[in-house]
PDB file of N, CA and C in Angstrom:
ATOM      1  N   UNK A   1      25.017  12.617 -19.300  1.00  0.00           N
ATOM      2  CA  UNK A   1      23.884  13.088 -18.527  1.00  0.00           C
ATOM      3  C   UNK A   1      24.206  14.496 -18.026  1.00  0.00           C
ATOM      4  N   UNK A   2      23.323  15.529 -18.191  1.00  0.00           N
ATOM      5  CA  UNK A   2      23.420  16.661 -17.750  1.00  0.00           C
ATOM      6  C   UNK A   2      23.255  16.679 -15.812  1.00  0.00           C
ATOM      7  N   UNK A   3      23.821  17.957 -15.744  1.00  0.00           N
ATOM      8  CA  UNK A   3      23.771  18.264 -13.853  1.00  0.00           C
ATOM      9  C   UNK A   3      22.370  17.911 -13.489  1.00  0.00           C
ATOM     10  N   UNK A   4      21.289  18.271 -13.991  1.00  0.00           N
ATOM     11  CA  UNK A   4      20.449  18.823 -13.396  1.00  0.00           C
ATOM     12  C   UNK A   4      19.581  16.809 -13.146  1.00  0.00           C
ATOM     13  N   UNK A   5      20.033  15.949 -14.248  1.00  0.00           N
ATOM     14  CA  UNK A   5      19.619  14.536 -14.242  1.00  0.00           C
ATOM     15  C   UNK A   5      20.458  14.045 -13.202  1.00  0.00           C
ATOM     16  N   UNK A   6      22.020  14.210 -12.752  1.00  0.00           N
ATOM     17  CA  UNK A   6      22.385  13.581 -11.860  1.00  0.00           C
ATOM     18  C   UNK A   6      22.245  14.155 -10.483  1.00  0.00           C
ATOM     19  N   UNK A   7      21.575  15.341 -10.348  1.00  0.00           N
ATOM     20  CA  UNK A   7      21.157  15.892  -9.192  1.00  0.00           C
ATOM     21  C   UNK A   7      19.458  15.076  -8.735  1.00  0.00           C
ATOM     22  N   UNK A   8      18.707  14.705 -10.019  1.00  0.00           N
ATOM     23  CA  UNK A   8      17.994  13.611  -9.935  1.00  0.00           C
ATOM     24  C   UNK A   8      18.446  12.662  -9.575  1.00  0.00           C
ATOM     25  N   UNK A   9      19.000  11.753 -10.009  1.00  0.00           N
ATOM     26  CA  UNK A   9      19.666  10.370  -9.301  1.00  0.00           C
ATOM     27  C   UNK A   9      20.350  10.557  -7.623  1.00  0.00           C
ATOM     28  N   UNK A  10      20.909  11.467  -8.060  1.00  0.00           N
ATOM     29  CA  UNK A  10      21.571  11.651  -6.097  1.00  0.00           C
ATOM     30  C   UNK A  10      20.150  11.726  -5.351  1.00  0.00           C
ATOM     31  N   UNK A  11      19.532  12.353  -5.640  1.00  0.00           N
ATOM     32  CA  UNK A  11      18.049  12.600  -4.574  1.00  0.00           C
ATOM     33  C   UNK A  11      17.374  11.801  -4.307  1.00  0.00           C
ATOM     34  N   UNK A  12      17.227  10.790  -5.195  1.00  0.00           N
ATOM     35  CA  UNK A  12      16.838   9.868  -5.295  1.00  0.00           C
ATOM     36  C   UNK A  12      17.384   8.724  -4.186  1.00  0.00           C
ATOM     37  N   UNK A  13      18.390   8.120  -4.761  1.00  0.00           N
ATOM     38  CA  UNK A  13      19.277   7.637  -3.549  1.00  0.00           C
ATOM     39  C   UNK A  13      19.384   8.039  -2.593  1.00  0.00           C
ATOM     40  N   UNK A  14      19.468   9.173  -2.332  1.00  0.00           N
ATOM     41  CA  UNK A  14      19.833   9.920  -1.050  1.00  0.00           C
ATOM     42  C   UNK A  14      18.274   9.429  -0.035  1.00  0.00           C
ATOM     43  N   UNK A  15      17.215   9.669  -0.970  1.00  0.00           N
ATOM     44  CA  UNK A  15      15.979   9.199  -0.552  1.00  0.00           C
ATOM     45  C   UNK A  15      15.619   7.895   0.139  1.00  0.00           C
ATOM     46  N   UNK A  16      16.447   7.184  -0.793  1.00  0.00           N
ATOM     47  CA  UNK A  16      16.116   5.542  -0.771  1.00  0.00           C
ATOM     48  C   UNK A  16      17.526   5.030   0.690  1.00  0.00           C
ATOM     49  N   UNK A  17      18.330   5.481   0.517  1.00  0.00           N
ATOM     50  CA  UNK A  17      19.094   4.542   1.986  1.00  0.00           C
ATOM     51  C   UNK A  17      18.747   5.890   2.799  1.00  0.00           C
ATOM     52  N   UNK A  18      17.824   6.902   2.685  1.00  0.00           N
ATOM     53  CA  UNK A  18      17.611   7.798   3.978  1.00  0.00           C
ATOM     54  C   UNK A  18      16.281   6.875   4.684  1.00  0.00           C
ATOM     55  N   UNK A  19      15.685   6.563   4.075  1.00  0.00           N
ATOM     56  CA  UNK A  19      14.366   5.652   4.231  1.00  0.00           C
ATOM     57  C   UNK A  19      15.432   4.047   4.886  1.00  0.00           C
ATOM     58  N   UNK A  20      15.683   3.405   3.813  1.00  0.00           N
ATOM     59  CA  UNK A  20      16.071   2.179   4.261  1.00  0.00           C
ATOM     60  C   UNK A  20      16.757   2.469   5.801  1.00  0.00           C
ATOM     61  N   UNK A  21      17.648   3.215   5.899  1.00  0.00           N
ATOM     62  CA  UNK A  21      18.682   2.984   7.567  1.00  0.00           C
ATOM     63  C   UNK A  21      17.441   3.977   8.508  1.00  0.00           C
ATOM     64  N   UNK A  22      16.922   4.777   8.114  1.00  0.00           N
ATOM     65  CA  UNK A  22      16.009   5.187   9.147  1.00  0.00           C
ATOM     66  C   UNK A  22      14.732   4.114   9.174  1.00  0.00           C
ATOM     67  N   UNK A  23      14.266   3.421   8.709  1.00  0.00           N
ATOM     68  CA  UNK A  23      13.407   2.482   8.815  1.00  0.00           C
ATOM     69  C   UNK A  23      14.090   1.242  10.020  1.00  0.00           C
ATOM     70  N   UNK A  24      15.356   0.735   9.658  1.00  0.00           N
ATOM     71  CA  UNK A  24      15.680  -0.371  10.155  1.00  0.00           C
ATOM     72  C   UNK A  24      15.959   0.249  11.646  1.00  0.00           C
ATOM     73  N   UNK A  25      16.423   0.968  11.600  1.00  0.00           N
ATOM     74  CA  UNK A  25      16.783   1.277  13.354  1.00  0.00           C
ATOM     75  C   UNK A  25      15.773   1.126  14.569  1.00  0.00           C
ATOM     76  N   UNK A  26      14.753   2.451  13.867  1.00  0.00           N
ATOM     77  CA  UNK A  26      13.703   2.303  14.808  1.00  0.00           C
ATOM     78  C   UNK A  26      12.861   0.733  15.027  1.00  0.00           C
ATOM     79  N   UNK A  27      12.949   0.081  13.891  1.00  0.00           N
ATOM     80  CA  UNK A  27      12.381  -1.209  13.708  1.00  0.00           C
ATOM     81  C   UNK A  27      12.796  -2.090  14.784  1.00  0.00           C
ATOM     82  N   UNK A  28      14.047  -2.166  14.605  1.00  0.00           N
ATOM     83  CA  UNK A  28      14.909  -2.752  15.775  1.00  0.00           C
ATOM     84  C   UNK A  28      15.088  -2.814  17.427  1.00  0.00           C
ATOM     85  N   UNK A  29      14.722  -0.963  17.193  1.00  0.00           N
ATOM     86  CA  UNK A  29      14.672  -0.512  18.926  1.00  0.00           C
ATOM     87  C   UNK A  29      13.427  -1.012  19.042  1.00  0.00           C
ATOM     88  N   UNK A  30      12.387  -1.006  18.485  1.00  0.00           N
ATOM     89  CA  UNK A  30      10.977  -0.843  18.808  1.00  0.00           C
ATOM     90  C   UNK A  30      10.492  -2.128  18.947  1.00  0.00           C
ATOM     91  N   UNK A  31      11.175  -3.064  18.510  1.00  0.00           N
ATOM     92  CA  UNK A  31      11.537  -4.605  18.609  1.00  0.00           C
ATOM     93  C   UNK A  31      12.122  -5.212  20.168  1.00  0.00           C
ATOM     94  N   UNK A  32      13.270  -4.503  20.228  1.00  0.00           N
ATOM     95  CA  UNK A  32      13.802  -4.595  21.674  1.00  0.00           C
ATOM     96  C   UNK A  32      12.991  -4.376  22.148  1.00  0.00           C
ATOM     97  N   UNK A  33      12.636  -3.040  22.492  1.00  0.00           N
ATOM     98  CA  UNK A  33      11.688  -2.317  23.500  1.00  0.00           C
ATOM     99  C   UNK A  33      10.875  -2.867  24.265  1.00  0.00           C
ATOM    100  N   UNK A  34       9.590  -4.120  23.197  1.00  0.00           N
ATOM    101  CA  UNK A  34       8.861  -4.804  23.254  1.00  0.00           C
ATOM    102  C   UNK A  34       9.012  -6.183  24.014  1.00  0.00           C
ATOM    103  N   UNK A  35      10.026  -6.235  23.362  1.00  0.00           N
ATOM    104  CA  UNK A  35      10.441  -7.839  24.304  1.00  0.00           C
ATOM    105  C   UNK A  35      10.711  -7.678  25.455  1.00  0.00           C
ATOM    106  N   UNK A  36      11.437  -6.280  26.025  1.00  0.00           N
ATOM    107  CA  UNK A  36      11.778  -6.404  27.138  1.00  0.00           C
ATOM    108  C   UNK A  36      10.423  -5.732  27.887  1.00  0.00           C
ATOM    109  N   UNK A  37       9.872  -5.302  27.410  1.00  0.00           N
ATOM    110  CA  UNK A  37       8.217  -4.646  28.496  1.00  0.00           C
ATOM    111  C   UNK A  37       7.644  -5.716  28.229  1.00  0.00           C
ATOM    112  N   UNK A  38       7.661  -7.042  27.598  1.00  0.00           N
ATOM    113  CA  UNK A  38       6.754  -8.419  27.804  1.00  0.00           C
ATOM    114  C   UNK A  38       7.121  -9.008  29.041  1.00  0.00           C
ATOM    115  N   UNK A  39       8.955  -9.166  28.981  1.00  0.00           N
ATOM    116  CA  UNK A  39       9.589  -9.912  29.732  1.00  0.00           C
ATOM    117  C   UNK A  39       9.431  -9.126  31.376  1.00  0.00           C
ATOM    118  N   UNK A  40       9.406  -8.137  31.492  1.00  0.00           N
ATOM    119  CA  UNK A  40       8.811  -7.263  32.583  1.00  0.00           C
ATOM    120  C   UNK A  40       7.819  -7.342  33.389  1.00  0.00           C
ATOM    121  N   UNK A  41       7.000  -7.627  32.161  1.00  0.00           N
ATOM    122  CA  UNK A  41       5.274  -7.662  32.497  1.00  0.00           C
ATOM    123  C   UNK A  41       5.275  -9.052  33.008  1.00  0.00           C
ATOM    124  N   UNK A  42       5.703  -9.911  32.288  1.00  0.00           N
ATOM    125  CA  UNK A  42       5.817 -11.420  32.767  1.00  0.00           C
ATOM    126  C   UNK A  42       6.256 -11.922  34.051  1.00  0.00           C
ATOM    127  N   UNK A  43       7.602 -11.056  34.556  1.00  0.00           N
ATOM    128  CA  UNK A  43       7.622 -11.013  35.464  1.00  0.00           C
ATOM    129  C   UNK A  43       7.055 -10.341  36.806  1.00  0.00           C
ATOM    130  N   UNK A  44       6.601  -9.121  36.554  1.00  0.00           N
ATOM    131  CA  UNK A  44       6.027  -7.957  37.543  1.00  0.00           C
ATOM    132  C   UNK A  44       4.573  -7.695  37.045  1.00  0.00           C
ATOM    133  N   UNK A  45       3.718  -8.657  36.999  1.00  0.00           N
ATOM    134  CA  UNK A  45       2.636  -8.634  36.547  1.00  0.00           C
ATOM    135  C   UNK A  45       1.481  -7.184  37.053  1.00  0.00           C
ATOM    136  N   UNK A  46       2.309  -7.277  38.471  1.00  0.00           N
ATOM    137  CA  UNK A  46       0.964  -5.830  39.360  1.00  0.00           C
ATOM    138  C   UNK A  46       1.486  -4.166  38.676  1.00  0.00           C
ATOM    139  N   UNK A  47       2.638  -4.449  37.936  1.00  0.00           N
ATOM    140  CA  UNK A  47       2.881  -3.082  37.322  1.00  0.00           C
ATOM    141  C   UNK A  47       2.714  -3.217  35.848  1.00  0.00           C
ATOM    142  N   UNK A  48       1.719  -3.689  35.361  1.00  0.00           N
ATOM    143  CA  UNK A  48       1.844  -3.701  34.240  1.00  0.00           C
ATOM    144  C   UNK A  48       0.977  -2.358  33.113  1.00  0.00           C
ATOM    145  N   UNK A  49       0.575  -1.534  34.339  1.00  0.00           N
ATOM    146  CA  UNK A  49       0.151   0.245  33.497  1.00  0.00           C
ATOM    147  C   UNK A  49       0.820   0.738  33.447  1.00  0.00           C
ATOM    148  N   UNK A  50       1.883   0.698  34.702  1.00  0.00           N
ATOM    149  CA  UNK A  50       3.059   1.766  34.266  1.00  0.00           C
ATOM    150  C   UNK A  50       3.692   1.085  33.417  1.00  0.00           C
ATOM    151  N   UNK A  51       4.668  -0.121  32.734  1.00  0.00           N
ATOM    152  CA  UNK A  51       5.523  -0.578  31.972  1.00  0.00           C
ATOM    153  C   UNK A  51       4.621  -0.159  30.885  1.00  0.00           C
ATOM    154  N   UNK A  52       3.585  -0.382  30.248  1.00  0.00           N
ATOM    155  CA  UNK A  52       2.640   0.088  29.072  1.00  0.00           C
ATOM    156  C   UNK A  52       2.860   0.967  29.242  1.00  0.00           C
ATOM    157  N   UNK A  53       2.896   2.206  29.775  1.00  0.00           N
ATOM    158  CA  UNK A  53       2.669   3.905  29.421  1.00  0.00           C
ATOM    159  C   UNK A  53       4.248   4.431  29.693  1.00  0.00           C
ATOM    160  N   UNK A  54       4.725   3.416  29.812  1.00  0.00           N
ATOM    161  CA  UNK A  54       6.436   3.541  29.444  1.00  0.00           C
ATOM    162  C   UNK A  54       6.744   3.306  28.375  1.00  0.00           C
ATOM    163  N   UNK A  55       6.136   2.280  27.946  1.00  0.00           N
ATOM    164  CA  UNK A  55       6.524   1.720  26.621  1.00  0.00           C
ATOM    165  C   UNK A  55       6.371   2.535  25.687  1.00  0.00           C
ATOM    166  N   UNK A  56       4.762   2.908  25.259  1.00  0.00           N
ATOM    167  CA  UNK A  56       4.240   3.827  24.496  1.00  0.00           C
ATOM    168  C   UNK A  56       5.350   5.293  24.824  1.00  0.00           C
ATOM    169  N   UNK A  57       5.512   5.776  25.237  1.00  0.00           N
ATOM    170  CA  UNK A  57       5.949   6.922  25.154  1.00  0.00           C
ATOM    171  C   UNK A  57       7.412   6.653  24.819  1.00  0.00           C
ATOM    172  N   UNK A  58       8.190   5.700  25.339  1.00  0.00           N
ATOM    173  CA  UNK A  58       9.457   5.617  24.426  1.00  0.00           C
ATOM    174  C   UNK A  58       9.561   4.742  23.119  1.00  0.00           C
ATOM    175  N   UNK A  59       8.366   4.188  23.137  1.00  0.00           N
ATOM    176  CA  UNK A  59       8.451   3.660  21.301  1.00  0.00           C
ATOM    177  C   UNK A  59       7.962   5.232  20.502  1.00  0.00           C
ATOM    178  N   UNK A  60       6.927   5.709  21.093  1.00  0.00           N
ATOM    179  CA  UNK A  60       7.101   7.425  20.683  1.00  0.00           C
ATOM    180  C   UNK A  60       8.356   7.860  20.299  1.00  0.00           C
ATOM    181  N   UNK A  61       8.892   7.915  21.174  1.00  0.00           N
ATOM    182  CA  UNK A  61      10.128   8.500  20.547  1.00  0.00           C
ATOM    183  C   UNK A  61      11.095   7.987  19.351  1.00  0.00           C
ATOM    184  N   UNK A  62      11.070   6.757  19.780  1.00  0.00           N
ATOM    185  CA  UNK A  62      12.033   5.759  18.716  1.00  0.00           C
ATOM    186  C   UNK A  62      11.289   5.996  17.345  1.00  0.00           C
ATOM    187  N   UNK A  63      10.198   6.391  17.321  1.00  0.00           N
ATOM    188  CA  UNK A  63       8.923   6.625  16.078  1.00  0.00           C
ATOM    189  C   UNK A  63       9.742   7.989  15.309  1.00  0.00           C
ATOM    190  N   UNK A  64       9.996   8.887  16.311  1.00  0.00           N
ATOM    191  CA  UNK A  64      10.029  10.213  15.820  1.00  0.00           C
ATOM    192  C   UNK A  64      11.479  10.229  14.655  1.00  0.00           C
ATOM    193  N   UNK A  65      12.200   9.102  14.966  1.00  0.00           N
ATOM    194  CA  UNK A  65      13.143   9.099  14.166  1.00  0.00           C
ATOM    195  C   UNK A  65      12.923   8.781  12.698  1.00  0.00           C
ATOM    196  N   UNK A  66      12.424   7.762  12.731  1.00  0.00           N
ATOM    197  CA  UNK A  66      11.947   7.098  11.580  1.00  0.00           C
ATOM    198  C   UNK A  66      10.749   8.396  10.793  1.00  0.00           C
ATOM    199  N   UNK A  67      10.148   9.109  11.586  1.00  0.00           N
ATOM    200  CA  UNK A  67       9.233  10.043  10.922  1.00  0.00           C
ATOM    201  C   UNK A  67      10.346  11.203  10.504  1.00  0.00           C
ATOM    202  N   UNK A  68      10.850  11.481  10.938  1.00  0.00           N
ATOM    203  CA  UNK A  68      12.348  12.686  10.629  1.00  0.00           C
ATOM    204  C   UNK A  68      12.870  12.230   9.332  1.00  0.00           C
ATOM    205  N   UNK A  69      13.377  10.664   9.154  1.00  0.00           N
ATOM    206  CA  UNK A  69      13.717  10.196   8.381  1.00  0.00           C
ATOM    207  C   UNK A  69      13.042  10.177   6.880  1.00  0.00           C
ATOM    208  N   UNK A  70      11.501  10.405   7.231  1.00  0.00           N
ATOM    209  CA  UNK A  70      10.360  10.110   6.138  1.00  0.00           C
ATOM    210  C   UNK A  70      10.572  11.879   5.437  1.00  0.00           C
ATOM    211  N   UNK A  71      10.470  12.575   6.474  1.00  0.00           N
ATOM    212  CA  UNK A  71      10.356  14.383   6.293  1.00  0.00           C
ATOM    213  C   UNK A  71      11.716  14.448   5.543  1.00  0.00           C
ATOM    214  N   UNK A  72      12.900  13.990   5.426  1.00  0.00           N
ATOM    215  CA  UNK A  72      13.561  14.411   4.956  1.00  0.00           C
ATOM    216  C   UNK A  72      13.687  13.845   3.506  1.00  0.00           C
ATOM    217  N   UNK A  73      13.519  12.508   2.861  1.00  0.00           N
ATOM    218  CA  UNK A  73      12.820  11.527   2.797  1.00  0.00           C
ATOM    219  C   UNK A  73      12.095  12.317   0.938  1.00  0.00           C
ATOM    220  N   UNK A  74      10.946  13.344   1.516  1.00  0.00           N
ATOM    221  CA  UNK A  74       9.849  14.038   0.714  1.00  0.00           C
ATOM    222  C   UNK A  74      10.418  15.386   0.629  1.00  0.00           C
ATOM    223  N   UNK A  75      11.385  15.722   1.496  1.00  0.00           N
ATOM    224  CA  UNK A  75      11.971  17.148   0.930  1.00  0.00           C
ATOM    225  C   UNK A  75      13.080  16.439  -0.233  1.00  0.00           C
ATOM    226  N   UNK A  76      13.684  15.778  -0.159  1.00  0.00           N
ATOM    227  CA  UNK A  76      14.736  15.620  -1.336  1.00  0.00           C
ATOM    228  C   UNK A  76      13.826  15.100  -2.404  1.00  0.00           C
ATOM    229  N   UNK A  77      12.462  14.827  -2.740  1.00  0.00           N
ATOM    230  CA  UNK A  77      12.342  14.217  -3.366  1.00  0.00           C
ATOM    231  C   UNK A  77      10.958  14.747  -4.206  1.00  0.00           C
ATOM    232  N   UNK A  78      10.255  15.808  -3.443  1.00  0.00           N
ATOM    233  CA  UNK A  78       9.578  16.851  -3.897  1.00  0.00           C
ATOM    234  C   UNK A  78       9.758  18.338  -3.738  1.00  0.00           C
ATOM    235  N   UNK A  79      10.650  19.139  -2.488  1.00  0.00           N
ATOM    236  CA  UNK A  79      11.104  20.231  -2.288  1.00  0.00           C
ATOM    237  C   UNK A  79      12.370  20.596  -2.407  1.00  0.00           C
ATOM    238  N   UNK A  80      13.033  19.391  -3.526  1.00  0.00           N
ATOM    239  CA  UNK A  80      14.930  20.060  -3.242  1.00  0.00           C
ATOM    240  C   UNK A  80      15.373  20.969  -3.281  1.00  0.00           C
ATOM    241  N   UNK A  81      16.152  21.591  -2.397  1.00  0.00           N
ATOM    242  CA  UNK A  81      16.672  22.998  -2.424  1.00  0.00           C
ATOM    243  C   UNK A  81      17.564  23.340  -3.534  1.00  0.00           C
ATOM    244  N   UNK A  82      17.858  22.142  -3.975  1.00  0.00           N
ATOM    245  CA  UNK A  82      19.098  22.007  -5.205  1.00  0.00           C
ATOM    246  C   UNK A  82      18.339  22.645  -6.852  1.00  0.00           C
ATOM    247  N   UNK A  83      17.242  22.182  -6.851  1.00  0.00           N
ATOM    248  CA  UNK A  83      16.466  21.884  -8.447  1.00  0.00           C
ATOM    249  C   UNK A  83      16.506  23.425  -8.484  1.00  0.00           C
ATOM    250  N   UNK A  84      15.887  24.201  -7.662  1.00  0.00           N
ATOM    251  CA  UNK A  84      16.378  26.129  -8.440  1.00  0.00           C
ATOM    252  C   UNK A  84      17.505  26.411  -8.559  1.00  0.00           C
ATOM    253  N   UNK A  85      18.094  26.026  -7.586  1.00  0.00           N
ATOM    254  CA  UNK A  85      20.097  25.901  -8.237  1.00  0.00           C
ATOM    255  C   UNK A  85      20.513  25.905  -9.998  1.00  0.00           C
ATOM    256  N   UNK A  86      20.129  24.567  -9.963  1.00  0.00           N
ATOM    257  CA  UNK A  86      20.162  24.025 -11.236  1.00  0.00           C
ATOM    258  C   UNK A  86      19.626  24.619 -12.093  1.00  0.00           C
ATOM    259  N   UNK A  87      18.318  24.926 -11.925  1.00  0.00           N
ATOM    260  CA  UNK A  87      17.619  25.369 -12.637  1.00  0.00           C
ATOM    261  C   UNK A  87      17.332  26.717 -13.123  1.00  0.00           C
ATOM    262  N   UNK A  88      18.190  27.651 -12.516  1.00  0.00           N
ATOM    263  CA  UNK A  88      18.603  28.953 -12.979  1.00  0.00           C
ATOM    264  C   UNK A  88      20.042  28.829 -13.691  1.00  0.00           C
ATOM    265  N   UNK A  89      20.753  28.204 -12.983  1.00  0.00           N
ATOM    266  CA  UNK A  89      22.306  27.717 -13.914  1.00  0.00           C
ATOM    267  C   UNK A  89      22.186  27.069 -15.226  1.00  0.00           C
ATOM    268  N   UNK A  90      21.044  26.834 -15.814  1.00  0.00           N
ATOM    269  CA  UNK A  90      20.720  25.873 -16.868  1.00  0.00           C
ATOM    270  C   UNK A  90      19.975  27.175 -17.972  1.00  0.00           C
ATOM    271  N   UNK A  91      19.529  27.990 -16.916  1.00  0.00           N
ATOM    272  CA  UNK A  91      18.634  28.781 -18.023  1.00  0.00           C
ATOM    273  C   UNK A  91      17.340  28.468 -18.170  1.00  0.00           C
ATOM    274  N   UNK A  92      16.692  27.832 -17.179  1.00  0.00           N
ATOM    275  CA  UNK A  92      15.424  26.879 -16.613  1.00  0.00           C
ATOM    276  C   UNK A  92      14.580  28.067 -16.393  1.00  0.00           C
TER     277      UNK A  92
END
């Protein structure tokens, strides 16, 4: 296989567990998060706007990871910085 096919396959991969471990994390926090602003609410029923507009704004955040994850995600996989590399070294 030439450079420029295994610079395909790395991107690829690189794509696929950049997605898979940025998917599972936020999944997880955003999982926690939830249970514990139920268990909150359940208990402290008269605050239950502020625990909601807590929530939302730090599952926001826990979001932004997983979206970072996606952006990087579509640059290796439609904008690689690598493929003009290659692709002048090849005679492309």
């Amino acid at each position: 296989m030439e450079a420029i096919g295994w610079v395909a396959v790395a991107s690829v991969l690189g794509a696929a567990i950049c997605m898979g471990i940025g998917a599972i994390g936020p999944a997880i926090g955003e999982g926690r998060a939830l249970a514990q602003a139920l268990s909150s609410i359940a208990q402290q029923p008269d605050e239950t706007s502020t625990i909601t507009r807590t929530l939302f704004v730090g599952m926001a955040m826990v979001e932004s990871t997983a979206i970072y994850c996606f952006v990087v995600t579509m640059i290796l996989i439609f904008a690689n910085p690598f493929w003009k590399y290659f692709l002048s070294t090849a005679g492309g």
